[in-house]
Protein backbone atom coordinates (compact mmCIF):
# COMPACT_ATOMS: atom_id res chain seq x y z
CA UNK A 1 92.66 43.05 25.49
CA UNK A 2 90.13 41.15 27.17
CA UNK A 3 90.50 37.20 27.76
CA UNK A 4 87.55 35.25 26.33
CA UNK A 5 85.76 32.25 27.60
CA UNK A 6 83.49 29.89 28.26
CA UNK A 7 80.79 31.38 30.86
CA UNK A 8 77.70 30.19 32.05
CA UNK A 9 75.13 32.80 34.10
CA UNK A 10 72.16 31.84 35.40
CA UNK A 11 69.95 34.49 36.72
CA UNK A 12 66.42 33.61 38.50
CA UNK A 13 63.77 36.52 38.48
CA UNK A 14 61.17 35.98 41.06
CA UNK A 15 57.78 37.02 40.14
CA UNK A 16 54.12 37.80 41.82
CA UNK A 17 53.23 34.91 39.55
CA UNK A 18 53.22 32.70 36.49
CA UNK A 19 51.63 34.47 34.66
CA UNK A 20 54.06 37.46 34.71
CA UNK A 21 57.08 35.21 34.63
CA UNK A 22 55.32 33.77 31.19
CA UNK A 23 54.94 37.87 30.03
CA UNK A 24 58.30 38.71 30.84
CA UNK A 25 59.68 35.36 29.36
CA UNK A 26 57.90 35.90 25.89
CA UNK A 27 58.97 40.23 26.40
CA UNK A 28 62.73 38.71 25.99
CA UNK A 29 62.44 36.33 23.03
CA UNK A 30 62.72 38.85 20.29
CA UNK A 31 65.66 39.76 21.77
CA UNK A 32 67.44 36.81 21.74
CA UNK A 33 67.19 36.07 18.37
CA UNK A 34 69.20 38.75 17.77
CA UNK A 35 72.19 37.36 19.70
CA UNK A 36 75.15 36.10 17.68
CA UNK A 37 76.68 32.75 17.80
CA UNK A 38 79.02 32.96 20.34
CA UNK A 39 75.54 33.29 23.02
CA UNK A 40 72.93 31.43 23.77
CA UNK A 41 70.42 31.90 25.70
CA UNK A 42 67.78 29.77 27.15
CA UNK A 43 64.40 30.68 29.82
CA UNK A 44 62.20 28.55 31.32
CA UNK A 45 59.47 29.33 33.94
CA UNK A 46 58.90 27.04 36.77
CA UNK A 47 55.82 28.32 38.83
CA UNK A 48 56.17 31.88 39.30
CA UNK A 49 60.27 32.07 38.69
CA UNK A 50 61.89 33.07 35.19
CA UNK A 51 65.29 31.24 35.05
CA UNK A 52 67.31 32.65 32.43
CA UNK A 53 70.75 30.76 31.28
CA UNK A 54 72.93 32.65 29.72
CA UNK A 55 76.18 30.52 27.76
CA UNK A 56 79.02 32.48 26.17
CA UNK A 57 82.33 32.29 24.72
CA UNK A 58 82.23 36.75 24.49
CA UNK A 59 84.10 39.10 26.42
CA UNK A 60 82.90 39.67 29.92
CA UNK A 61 81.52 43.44 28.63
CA UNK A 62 79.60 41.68 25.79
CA UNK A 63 78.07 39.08 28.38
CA UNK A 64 77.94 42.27 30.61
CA UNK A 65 76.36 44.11 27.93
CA UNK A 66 73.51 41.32 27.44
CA UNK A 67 72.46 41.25 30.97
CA UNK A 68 72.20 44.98 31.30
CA UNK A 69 69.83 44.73 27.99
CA UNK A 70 68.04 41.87 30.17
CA UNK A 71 67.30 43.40 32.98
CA UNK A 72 66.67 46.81 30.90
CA UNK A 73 63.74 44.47 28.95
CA UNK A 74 62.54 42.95 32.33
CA UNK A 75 62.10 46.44 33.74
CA UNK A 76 60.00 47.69 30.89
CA UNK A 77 57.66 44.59 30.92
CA UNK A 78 56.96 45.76 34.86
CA UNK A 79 56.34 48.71 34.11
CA UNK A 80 53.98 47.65 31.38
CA UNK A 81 52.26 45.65 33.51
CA UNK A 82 51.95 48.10 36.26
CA UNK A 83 50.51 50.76 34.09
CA UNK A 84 48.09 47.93 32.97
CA UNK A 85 47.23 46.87 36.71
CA UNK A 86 46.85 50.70 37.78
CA UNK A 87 44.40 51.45 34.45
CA UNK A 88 42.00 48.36 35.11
């Protein structure tokens, strides 16, 4: 059995600019309001980084879980936004 606690992650992205931080930032907020309870996550963007907090009292594969589904989101939104850069 896994020991649960408190954990706080913070995780900065660094992007080309603002305005992609802002994409990927909105890209993740569907997501979150899926989380239960016991998580919390907040993002901010300040100039062209996304900070993301992450706070939660789940099992280190549930937190682990959430990140992978992060960065799995993130990913997407670049490629979105390359396939949008390469077709203009």
């Amino acid at each position: 059995m896994e020991k649960t606690s408190r954990t706080e992650t913070k995780i900065i992205i660094v992007c080309e600019d603002s305005q992609t931080a802002k994409i990927i930032k909105d890209c993740l907020e569907p997501e979150n309001e899926l989380l239960d309870n016991k998580t919390q996550i907040i993002s901010t963007v300040k100039e062209n980084n996304l900070e993301i907090i992450i706070y939660s009292t789940t099992s280190i594969s549930s937190l682990r879980n959430t990140i992978d589904d992060i960065f799995h989101t993130i990913r997407l939104a670049e490629n979105v936004l390359l396939k949008t850069e390469r077709e203009t």
